[in-house]
C-alpha atoms as a PDB file:
ATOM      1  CA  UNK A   1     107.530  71.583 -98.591  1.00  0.00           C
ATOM      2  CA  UNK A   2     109.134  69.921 -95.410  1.00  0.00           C
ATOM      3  CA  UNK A   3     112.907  70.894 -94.897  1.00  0.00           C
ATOM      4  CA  UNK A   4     115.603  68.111 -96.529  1.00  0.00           C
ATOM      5  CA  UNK A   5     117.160  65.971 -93.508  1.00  0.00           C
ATOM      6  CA  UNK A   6     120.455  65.794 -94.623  1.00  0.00           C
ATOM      7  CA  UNK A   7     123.195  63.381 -92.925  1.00  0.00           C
ATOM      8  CA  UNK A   8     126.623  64.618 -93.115  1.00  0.00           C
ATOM      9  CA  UNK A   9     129.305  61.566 -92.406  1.00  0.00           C
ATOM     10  CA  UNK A  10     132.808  63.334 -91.874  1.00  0.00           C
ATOM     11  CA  UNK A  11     135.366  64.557 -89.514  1.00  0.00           C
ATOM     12  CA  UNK A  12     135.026  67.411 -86.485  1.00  0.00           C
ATOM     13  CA  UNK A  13     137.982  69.092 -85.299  1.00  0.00           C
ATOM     14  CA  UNK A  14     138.996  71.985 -83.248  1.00  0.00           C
ATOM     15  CA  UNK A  15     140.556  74.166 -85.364  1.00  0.00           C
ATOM     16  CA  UNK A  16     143.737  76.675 -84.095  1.00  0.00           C
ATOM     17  CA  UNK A  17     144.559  79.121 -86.423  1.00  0.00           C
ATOM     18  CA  UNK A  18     146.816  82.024 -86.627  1.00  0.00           C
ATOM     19  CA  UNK A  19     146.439  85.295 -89.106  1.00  0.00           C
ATOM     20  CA  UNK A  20     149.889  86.263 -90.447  1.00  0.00           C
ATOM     21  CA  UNK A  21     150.539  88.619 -93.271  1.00  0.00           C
ATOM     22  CA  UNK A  22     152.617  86.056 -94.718  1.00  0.00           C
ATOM     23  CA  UNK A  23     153.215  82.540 -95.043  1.00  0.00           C
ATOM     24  CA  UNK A  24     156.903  81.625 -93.718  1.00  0.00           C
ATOM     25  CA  UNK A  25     159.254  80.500 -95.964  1.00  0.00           C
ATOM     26  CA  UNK A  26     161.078  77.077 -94.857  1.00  0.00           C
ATOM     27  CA  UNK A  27     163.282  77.786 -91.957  1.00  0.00           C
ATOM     28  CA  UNK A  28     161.490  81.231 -91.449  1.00  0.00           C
ATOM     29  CA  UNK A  29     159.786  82.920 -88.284  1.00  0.00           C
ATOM     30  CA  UNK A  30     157.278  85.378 -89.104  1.00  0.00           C
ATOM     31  CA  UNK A  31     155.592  87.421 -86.388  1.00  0.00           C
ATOM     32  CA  UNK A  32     151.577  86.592 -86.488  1.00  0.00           C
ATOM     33  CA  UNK A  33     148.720  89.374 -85.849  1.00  0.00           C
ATOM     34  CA  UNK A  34     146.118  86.996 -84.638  1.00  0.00           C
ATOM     35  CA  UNK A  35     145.353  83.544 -82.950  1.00  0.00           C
ATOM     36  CA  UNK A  36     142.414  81.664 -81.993  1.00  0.00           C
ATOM     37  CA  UNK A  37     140.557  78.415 -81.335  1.00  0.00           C
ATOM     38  CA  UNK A  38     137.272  77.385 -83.380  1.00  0.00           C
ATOM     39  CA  UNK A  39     135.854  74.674 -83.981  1.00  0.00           C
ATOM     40  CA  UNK A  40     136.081  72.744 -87.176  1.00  0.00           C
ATOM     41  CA  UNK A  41     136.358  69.726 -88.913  1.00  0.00           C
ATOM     42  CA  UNK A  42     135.110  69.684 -93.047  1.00  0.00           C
ATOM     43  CA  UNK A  43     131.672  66.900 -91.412  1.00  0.00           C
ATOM     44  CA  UNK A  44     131.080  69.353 -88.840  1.00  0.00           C
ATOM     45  CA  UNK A  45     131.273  72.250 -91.296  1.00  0.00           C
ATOM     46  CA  UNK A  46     129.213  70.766 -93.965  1.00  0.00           C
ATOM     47  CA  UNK A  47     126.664  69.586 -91.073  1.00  0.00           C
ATOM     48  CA  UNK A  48     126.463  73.250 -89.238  1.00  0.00           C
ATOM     49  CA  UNK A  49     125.807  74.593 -93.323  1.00  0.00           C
ATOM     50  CA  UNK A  50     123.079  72.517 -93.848  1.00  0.00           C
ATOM     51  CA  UNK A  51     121.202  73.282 -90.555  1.00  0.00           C
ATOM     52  CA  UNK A  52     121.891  77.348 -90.865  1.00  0.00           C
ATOM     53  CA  UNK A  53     120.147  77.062 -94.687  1.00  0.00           C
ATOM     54  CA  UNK A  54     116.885  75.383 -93.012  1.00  0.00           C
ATOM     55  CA  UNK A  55     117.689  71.233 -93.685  1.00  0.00           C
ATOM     56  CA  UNK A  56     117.243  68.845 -90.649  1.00  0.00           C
ATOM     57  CA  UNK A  57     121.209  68.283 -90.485  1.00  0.00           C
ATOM     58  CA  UNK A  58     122.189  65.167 -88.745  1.00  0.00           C
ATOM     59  CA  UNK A  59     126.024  64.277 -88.473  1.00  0.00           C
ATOM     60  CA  UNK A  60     127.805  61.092 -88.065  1.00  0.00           C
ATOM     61  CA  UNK A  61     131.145  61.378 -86.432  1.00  0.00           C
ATOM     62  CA  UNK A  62     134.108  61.224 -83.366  1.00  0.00           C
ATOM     63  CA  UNK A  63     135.507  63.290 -80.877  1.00  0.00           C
ATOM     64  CA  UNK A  64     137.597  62.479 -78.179  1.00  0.00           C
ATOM     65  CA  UNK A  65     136.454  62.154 -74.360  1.00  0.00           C
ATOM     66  CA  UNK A  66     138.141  65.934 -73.509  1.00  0.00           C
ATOM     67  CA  UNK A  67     137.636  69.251 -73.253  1.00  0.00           C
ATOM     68  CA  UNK A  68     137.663  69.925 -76.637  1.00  0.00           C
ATOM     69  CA  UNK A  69     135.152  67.306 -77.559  1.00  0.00           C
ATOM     70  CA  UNK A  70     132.665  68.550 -75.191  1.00  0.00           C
ATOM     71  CA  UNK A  71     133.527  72.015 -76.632  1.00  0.00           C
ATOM     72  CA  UNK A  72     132.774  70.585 -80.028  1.00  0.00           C
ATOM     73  CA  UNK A  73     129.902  68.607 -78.983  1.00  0.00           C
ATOM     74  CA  UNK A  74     127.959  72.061 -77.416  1.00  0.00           C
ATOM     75  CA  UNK A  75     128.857  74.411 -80.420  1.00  0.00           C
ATOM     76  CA  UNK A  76     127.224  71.375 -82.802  1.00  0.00           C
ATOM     77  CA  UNK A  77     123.932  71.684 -80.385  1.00  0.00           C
ATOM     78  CA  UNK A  78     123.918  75.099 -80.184  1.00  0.00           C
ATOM     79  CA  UNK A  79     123.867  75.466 -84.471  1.00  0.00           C
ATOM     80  CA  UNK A  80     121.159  73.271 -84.332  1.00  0.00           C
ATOM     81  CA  UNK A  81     122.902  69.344 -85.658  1.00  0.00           C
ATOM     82  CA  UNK A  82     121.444  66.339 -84.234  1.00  0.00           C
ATOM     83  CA  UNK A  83     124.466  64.547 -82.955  1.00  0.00           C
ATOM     84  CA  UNK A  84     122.676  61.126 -82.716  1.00  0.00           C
ATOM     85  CA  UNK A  85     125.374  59.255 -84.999  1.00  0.00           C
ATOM     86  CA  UNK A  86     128.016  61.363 -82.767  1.00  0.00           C
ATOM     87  CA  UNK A  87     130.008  59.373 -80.155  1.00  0.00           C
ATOM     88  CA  UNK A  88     132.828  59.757 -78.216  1.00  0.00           C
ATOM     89  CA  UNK A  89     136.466  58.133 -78.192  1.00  0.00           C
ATOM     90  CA  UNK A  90     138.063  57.113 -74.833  1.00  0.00           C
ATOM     91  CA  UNK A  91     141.066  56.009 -76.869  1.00  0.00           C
ATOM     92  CA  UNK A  92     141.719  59.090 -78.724  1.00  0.00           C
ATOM     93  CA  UNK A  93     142.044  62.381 -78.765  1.00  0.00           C
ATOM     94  CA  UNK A  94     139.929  64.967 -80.913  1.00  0.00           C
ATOM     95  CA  UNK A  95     140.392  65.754 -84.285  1.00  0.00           C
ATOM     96  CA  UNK A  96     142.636  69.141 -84.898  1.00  0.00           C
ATOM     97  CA  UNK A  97     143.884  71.162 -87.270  1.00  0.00           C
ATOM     98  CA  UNK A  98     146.579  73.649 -87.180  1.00  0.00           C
ATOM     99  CA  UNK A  99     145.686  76.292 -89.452  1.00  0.00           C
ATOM    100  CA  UNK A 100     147.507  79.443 -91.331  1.00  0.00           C
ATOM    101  CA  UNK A 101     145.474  82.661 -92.746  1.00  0.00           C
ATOM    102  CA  UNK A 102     147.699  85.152 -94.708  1.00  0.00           C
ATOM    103  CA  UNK A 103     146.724  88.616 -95.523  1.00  0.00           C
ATOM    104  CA  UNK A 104     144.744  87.550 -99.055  1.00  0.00           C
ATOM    105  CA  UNK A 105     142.462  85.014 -97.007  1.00  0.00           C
ATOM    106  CA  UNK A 106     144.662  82.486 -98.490  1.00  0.00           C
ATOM    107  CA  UNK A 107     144.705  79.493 -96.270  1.00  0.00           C
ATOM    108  CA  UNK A 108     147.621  75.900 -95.147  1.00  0.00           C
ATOM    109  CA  UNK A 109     145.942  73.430 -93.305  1.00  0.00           C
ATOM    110  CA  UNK A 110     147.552  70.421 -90.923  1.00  0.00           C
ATOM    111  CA  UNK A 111     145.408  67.864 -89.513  1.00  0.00           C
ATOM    112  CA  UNK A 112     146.012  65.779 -86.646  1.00  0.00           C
ATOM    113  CA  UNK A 113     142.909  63.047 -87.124  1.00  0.00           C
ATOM    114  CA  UNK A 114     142.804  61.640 -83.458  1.00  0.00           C
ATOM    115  CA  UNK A 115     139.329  60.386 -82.951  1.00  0.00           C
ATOM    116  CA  UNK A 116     137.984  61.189 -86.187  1.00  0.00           C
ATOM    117  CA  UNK A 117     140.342  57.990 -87.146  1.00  0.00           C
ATOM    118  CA  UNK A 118     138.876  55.577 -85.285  1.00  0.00           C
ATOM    119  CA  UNK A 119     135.593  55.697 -86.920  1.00  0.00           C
ATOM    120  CA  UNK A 120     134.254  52.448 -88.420  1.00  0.00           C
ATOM    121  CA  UNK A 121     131.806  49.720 -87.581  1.00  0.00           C
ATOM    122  CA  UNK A 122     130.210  51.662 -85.231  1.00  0.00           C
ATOM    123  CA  UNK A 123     129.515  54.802 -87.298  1.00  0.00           C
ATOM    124  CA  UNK A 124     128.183  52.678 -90.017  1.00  0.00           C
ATOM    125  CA  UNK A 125     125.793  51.169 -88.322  1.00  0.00           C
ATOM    126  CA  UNK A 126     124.671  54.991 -87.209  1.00  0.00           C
ATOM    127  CA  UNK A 127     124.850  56.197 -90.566  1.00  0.00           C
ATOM    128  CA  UNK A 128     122.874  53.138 -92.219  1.00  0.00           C
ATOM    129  CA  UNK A 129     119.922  53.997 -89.185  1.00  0.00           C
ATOM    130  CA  UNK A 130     119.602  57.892 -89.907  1.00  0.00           C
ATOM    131  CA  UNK A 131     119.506  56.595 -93.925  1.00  0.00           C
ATOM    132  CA  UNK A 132     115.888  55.757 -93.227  1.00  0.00           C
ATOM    133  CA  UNK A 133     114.850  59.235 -92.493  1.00  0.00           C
ATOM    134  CA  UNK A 134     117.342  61.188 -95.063  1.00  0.00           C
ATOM    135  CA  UNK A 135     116.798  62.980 -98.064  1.00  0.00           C
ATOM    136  CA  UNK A 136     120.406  62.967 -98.982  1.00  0.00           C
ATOM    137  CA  UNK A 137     123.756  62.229 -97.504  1.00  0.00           C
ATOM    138  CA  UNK A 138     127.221  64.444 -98.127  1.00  0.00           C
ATOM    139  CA  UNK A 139     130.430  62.563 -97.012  1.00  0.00           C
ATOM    140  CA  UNK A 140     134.287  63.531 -97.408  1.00  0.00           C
ATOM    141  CA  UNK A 141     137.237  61.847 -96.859  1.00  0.00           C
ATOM    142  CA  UNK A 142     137.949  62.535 -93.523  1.00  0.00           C
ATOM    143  CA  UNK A 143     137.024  59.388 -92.148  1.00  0.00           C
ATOM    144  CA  UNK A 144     137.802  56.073 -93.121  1.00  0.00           C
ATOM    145  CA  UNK A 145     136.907  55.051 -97.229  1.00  0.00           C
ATOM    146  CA  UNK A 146     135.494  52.110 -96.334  1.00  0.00           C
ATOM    147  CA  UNK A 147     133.021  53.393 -93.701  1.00  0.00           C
ATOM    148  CA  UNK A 148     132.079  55.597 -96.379  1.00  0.00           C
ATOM    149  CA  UNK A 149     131.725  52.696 -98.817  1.00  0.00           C
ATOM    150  CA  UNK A 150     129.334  51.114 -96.415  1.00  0.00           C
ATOM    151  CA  UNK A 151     127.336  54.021 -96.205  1.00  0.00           C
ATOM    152  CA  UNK A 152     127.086  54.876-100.137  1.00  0.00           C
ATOM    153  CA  UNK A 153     125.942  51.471-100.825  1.00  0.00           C
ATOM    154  CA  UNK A 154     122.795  52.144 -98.239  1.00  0.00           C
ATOM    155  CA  UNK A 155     122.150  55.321 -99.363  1.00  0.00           C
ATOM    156  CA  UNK A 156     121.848  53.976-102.993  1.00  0.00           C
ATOM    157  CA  UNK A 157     119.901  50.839-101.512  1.00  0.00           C
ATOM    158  CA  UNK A 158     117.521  53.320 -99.662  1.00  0.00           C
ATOM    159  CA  UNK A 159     117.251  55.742-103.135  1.00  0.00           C
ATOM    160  CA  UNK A 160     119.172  58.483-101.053  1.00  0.00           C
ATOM    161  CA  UNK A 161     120.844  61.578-102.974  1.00  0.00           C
ATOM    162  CA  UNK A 162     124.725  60.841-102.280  1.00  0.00           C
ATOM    163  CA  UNK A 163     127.277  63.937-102.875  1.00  0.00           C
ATOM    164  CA  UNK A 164     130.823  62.816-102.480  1.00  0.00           C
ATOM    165  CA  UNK A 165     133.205  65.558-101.750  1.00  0.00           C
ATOM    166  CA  UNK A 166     136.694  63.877-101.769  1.00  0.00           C
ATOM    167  CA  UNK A 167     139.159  65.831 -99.407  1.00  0.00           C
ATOM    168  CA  UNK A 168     141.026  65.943 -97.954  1.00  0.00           C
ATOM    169  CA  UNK A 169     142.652  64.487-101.109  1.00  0.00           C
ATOM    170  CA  UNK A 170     143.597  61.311-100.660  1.00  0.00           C
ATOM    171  CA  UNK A 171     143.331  57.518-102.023  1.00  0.00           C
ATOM    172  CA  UNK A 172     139.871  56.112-101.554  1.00  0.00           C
ATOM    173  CA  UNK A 173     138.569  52.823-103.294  1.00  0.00           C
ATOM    174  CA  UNK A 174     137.116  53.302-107.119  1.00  0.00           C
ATOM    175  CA  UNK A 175     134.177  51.703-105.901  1.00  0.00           C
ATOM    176  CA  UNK A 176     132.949  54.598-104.232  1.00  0.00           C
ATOM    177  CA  UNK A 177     132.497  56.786-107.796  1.00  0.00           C
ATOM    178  CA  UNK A 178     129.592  54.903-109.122  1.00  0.00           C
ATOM    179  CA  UNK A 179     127.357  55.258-105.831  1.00  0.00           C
ATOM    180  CA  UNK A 180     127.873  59.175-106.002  1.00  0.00           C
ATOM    181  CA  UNK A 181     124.765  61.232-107.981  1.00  0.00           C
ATOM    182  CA  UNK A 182     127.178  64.186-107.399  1.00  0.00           C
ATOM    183  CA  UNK A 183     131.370  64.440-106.258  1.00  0.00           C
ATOM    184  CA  UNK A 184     132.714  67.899-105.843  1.00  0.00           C
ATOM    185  CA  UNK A 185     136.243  68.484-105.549  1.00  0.00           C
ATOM    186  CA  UNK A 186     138.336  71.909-105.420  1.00  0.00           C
ATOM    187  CA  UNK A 187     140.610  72.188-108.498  1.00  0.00           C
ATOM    188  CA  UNK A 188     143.739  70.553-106.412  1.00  0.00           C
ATOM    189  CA  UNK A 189     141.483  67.782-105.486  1.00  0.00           C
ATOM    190  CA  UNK A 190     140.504  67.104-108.590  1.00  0.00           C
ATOM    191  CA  UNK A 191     144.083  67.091-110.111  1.00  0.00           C
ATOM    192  CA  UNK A 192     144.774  64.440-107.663  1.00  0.00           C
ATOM    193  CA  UNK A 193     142.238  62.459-108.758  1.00  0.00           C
ATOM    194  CA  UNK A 194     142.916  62.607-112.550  1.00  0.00           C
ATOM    195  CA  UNK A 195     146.809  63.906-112.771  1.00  0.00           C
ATOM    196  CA  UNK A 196     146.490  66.790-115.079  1.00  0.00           C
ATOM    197  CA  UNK A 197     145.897  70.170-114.088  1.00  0.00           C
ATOM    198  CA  UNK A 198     142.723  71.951-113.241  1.00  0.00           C
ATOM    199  CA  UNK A 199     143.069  75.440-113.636  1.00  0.00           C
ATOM    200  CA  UNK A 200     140.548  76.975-115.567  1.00  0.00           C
ATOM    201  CA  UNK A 201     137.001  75.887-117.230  1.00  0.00           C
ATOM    202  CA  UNK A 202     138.760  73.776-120.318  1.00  0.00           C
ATOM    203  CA  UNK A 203     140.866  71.448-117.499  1.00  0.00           C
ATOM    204  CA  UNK A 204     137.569  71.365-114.955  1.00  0.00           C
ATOM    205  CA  UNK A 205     136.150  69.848-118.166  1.00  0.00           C
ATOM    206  CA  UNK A 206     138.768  67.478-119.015  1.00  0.00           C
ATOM    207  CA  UNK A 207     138.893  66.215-114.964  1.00  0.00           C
ATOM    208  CA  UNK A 208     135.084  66.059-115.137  1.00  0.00           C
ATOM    209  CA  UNK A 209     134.747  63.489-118.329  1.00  0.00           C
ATOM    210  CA  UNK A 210     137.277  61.819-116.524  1.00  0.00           C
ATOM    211  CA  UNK A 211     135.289  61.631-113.511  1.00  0.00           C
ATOM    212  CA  UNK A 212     132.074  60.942-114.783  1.00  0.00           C
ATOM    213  CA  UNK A 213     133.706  57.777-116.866  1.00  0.00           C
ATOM    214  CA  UNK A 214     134.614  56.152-113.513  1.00  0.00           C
ATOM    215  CA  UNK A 215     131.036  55.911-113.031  1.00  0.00           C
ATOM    216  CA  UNK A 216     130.105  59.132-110.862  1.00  0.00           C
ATOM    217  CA  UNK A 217     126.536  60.708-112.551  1.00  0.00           C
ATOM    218  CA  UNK A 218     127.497  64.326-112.146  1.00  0.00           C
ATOM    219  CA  UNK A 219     130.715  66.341-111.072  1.00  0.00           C
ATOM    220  CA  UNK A 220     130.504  69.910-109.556  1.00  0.00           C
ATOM    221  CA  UNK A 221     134.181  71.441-109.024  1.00  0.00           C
ATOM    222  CA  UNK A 222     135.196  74.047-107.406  1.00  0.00           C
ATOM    223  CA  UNK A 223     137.554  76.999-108.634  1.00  0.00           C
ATOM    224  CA  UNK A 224     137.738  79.260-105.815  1.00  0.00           C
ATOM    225  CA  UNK A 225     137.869  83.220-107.023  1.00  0.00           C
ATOM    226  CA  UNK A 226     136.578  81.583-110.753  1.00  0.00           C
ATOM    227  CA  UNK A 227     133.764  79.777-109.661  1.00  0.00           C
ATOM    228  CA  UNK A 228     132.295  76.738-110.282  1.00  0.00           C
ATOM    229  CA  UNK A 229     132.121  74.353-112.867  1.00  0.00           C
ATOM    230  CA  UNK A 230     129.540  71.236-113.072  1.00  0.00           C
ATOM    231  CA  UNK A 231     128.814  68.530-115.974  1.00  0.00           C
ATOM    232  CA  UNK A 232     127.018  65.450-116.499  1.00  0.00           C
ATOM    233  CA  UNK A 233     126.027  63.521-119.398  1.00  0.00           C
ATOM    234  CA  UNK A 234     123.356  65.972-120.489  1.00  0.00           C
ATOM    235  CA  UNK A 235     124.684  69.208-119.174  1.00  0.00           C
ATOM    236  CA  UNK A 236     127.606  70.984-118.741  1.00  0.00           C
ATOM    237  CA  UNK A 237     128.262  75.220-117.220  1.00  0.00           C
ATOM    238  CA  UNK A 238     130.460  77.549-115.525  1.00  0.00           C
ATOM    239  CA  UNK A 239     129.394  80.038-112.813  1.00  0.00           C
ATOM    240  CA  UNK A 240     131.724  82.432-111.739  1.00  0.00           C
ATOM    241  CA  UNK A 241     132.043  83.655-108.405  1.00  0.00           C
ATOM    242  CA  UNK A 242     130.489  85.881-106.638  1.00  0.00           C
ATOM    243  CA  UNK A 243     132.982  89.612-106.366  1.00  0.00           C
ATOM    244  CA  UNK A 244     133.237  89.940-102.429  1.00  0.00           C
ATOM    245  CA  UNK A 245     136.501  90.510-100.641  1.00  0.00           C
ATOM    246  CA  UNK A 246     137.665  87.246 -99.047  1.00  0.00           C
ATOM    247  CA  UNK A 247     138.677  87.892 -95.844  1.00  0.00           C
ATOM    248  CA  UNK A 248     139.142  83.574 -94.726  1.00  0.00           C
ATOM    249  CA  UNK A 249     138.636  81.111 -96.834  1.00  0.00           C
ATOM    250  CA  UNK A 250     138.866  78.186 -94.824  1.00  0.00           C
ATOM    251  CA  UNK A 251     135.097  77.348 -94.597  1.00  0.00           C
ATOM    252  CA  UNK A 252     134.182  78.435 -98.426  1.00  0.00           C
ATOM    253  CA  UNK A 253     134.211  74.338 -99.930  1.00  0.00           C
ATOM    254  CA  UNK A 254     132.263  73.311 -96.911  1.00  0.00           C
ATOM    255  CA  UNK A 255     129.808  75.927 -97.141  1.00  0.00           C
ATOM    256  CA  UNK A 256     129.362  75.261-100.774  1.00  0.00           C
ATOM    257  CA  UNK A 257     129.602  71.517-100.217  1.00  0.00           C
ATOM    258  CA  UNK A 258     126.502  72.233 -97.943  1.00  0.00           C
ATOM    259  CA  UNK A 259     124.504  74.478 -99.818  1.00  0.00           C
ATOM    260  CA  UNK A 260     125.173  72.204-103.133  1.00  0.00           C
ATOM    261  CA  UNK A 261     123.306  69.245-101.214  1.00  0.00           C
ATOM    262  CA  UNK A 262     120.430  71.232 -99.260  1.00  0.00           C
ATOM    263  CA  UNK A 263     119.919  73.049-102.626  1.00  0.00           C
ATOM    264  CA  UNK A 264     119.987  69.492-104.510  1.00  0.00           C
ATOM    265  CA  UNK A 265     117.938  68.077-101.625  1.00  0.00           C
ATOM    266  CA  UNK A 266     114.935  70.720-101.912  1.00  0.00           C
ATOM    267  CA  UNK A 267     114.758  69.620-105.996  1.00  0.00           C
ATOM    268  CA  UNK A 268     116.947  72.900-107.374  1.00  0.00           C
ATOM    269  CA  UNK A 269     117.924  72.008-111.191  1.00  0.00           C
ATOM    270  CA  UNK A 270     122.002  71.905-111.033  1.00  0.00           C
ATOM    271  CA  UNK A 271     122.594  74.722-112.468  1.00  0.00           C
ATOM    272  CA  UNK A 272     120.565  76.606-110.089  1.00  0.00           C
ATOM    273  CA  UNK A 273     122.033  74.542-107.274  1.00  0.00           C
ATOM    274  CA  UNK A 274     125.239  75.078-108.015  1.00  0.00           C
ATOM    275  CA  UNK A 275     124.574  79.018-107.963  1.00  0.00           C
ATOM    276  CA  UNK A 276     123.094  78.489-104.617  1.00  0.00           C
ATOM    277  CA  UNK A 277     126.402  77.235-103.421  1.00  0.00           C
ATOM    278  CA  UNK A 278     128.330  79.706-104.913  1.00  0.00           C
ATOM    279  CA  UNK A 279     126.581  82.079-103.030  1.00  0.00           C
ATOM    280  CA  UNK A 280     127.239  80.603 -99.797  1.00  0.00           C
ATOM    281  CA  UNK A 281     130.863  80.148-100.221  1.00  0.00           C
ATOM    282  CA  UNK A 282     131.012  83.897-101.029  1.00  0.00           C
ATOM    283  CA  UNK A 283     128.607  84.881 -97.773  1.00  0.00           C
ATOM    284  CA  UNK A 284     131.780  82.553 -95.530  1.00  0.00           C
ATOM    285  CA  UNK A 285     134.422  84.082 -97.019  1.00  0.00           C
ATOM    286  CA  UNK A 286     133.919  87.445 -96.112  1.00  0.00           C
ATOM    287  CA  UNK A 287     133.790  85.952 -92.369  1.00  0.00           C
ATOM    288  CA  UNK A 288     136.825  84.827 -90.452  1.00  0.00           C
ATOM    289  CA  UNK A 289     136.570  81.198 -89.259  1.00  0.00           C
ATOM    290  CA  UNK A 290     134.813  78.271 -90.205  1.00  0.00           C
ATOM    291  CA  UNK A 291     132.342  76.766 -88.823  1.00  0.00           C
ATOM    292  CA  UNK A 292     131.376  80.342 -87.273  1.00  0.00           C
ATOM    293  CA  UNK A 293     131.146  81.504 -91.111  1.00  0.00           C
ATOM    294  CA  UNK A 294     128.982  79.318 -92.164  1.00  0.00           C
ATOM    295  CA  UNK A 295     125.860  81.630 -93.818  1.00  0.00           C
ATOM    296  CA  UNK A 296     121.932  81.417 -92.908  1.00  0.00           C
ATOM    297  CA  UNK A 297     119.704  80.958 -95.604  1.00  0.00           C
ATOM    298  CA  UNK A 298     118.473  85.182 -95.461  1.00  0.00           C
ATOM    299  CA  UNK A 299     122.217  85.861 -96.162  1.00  0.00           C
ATOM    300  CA  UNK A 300     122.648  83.470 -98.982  1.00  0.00           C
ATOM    301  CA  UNK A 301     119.152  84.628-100.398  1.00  0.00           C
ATOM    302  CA  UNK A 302     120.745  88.460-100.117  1.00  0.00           C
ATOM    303  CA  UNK A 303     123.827  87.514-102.093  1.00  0.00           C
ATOM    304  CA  UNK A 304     122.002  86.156-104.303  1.00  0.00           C
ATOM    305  CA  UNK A 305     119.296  89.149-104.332  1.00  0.00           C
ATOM    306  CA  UNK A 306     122.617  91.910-104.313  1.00  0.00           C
ATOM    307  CA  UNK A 307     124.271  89.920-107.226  1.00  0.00           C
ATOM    308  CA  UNK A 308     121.605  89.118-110.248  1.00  0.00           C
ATOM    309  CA  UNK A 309     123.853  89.213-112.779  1.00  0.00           C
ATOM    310  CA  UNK A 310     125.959  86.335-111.917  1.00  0.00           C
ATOM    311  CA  UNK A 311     124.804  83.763-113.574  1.00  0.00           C
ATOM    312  CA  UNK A 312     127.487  82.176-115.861  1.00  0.00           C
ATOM    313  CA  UNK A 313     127.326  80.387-118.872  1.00  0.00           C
END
C-alpha cells in the first residue's frame, strides 16, 4: 500500500521556551533552569508527525521573510514536509510562541501569530491544488476560519478525509462541523466548545453527542494522562494512556493529532486509530520540545509492542 499524502493547513512558529520548576504566581519572579529556541507552530507539528510515521506530509502555511522563517523553513525540509503551499510574508513577522515547562511537564503557552495571520486567499488556493493529490487533510485553528472553511468544502468536494482539530480554542463558524469526518479537541477545548466540563469519560461523552449533533461524523478527544475518548453514531470507547513519565508535553495533541489522521488515512478502524495516536503522544512526551519530539513510526510501533495491554474499553 502507497503511503497517505496528508496536507496539514495550520500555523508554524518558533517556539522559546523556558523549564522552571514552577509556574510564577502573578507578580512573581521565579528563577528558570533552562531556555531554548525550537521550532513550532501546532501545522508545522502535525505536518513534521505525519512525515516521521511514513505519510507524504505536505503543509500549507506562513512565515515571515527573517531569520526565523528561513530557520523554520530548513528544519520543515530537513523532517521531510513538502513546503509547496508554504510562502513567505514581507509584511509580517513569524509566528511565535512564548512557552513555560514546569517540573511535571505541565505546559502555558502565548502566541504571537505574525505571519501565520495573514493567511487567506492565497493559501486557499494552495490548499484546494494539493487536495487533488491528498488522502486526507488535518487543519486547526491557527489560521484564519474561513480559509479553513474554503478548504473543508474542497476536501469534501474532492471525497478527502477531513480531521478538524479546533485549537487553539477559539470561535470558528458552525459551518465548519458538518465538513469534518473527525474533530479532536483536548478536554479544555472541548469545554469551550460546549460549556460544561470535560473531565473524565462521562463529560467527554456528553461534549461528544453535543458535537456530533452540530453535524461533525465522529469526535476523538483528548484527556491527557487519561487518554482518549472517541464516539460516533455507531461506536463509542475510552483508551487510556499509555504509563510513561512525561517529561514536555507541549507536542503530545499534535503528535496524536498526526498519528490519528495517518492512522485514519492508511484505513485503521477508529478504535485502532485512536490507539495509534495514543501511542505517539506518549513516545513525544517523554521528549523535551515539540516539533523535535515528534516520534518515527519504529518508536510508535515499540510503544505499542512494550505496552499490549492498553487497550481500553
Amino acid at each position: 500500500m502507497p503511503a497517505p499524502h496528508i496536507l496539514v493547513v495550520g500555523g508554524i512558529n518558533m517556539d522559546l521556551v523556558v523549564v522552571t520548576p514552577r509556574f510564577p504566581n502573578p507578580g512573581e519572579t521565579v528563577v528558570g533552569e533552562r531556555f531554548f529556541i525550537t521550532p513550532g507552530g501546532k501545522g508545522a507539528n502535525q505536518a513534521v508527525a505525519c512525515a516521521r510515521l511514513g505519510a507524504r506530509s505536505s503543509l500549507v502555511g506562513r512565515v515571515g521573510n527573517d531569520t526565523f522563517g528561513q530557520d523554520l523553513l530548513a528544519s520543515l525540509t530537513a523532517a521531510g514536509v513538502s513546503l509547496e503551499g508554504v510562502g513567505q510574508d514581507d509584511l509580517a513577522p513569524s509566528g511565535v510562541a512564548f512557552i513555560e515547562v514546569d517540573a511535571s511537564g505541565q505546559n502555558r503557552i502565548v502566541q504571537v501569530v505574525g505571519a501565520n495571520g495573514r493567511c487567506g486567499p492565497e493559501e486557499a488556493k494552495k490548499a484546494q491544488r494539493l487536495l487533488r493529490h491528498a488522502d486526507a487533510v488535518l487543519f486547526c485553528l491557527e489560521v484564519s476560519p474561513l480559509l479553513l472553511l474554503e478548504v473543508a468544502r474542497a476536501a469534501r468536494d474532492l471525497g478527502v478525509l477531513v480531521v478538524f482539530n479546533p485549537a487553539p480554542a477559539k470561535p470558528f463558524p458552525p459551518a465548519l462541523y458538518p465538513f469534518a469526518h473527525y474533530i479532536v479537541p483536548n478536554e479544555t477545548e472541548a469545554e469551550a466548545l460546549v460549556g460544561h466540563p470535560v473531565r473524565d469519560r462521562e463529560g467527554a461523552r456528553r461534549a461528544s453527542e453535543a458535537l456530533l449533533a452540530r453535524g461533525c461524523q465522529g469526535v476523538v478527544i483528548t484527556l491527557g494522562e487519561r487518554g482518549a475518548f472517541f464516539k460516533t453514531a455507531e461506536a463509542e470507547g475510552h483508551l487510556p494512556a499509555f504509563p510513561v513519565q512525561a517529561v514536555d508535553t507541549v507536542g503530545a495533541g499534535d503528535a496524536f493529532c498526526g498519528a490519528l489522521t495517518v492512522a485514519l488515512a492508511e484505513g485503521m478502524g477508529l478504535r485502532d486509530a485512536v490507539r495509534f495516536a495514543n501511542a505517539a503522544g506518549a513516545v513525544a512526551v517523554t521528549k523535551p520540545g515539540a516539533q523535535e519530539a515528534m516520534p518515527t513510526r519504529e518508536e510508535v510501533e515499540a510503544m505499542l509492542r512494550r505496552f499490549p495491554g492498553v487497550a481500553g474499553g
